[in-house]
Structures are given as C-alpha cells and as structure tokens.
Protein backbone atom coordinates (compact mmCIF):
# COMPACT_ATOMS: atom_id res chain seq x y z
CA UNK A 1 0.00 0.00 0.00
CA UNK A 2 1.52 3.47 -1.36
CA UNK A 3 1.03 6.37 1.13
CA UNK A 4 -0.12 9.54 -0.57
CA UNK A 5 0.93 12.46 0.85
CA UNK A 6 -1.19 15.53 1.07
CA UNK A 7 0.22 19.27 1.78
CA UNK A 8 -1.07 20.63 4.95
CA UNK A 9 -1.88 24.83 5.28
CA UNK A 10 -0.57 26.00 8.24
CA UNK A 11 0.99 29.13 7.61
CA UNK A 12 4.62 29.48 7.53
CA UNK A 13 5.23 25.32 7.98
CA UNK A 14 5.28 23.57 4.77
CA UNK A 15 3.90 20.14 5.97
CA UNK A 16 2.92 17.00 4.13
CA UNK A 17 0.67 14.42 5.70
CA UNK A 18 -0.18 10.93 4.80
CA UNK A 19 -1.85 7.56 6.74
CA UNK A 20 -1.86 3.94 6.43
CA UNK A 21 -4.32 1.71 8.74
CA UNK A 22 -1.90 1.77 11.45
CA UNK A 23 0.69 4.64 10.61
CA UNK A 24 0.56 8.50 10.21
CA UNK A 25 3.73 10.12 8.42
CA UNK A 26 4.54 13.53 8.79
CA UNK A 27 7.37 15.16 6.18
CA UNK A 28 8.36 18.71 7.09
CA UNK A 29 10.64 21.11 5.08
CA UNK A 30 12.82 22.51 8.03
CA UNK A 31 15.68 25.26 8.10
CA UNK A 32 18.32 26.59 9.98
CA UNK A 33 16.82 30.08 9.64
CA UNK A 34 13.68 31.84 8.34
CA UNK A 35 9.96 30.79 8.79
CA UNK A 36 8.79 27.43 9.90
CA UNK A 37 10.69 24.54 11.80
CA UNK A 38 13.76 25.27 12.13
CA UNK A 39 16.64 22.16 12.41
CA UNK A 40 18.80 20.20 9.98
CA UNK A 41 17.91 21.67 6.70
CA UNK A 42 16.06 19.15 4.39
CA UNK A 43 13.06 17.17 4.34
CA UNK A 44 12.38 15.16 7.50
CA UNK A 45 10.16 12.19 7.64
CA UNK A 46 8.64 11.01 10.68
CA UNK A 47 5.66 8.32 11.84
CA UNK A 48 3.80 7.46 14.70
CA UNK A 49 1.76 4.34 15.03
CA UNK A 50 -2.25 4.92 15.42
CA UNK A 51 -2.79 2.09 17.67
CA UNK A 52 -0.28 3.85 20.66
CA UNK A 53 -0.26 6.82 22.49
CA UNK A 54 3.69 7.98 22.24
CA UNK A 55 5.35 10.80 20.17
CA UNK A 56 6.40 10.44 16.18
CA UNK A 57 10.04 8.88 15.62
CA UNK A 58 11.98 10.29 12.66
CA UNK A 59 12.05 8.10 9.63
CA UNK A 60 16.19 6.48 8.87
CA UNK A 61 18.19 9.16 7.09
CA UNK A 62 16.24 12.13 7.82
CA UNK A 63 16.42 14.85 6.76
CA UNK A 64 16.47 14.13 2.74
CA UNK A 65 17.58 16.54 0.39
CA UNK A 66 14.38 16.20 -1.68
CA UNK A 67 10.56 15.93 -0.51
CA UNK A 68 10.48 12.63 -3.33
CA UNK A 69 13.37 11.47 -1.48
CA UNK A 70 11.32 11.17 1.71
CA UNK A 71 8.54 10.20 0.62
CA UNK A 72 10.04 7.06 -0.73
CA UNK A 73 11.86 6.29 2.72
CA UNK A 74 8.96 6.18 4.37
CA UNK A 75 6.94 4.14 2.19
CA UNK A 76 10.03 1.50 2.05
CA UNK A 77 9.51 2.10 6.28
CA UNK A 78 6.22 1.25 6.06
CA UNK A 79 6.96 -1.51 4.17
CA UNK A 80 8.85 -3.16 7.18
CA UNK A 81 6.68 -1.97 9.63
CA UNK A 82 4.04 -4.37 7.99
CA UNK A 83 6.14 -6.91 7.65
CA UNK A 84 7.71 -6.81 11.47
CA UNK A 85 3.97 -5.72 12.65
C-alpha cells in the first residue's frame, strides 16, 4: 500500500501528511533560519503508530535533500513496519 501524501496549510510550515491503517507520516521542510521549523535543513520524515499513544520517531536518514526522497523512505519504512507488525 503506497502512502499519498497531502500538503497541509498552516501558515509558515510547509507540511505533508499521509496515513496507512496503522501509521501517520509527517514530512516537514525545516531550516536553519527563516519561517517554519527550524533544524537540519532538508526534508524530515517522521511516523507514529495509530494504535499507541507515544510521540512520532523520525524516519532512517532524515532529513532528505528532496521531498520525493522522503517520501520514498517512508513508504520502504512502512513496508517493514508491515512486515515486522
């Protein structure tokens, strides 16, 4: 199952957001300086399972260089999570 990411208004943040049955993904374009989040510059993934209350983990090799580049981590993460689930 592909996620499909959709871009989420809030102002200064550009913010993509996508869900699986068990799984929400967040990818955020963050900088060192400016508007929006500010950390490691690049695209960072991160997920949170649905069925447990605890915070979102970043996705392996965040941030990416590209939002395409994220996007495809964390449908290969997905991927395992299914499998290990």
């Amino acid at each position: 199952m592909a996620l499909h990411f959709s871009q989420v208004w809030t102002g200064d943040l550009e913010m993509w957001i996508a869900s699986s049955d068990d799984y929400s993904f967040v990818i955020s374009n963050e900088s060192r300086s400016g508007p929006g989040l500010h950390g490691e510059p690049g695209f960072v993934a991160s997920y949170r399972p649905d069925f447990l209350n605890m915070p979102a983990a970043q996705v392996s090799g965040s941030p990416f260089g590209t939002f395409a580049e994220a996007e495809r981590a964390c449908n290969a993460f997905l991927g395992r999570l299914i499998i290990e689930g």
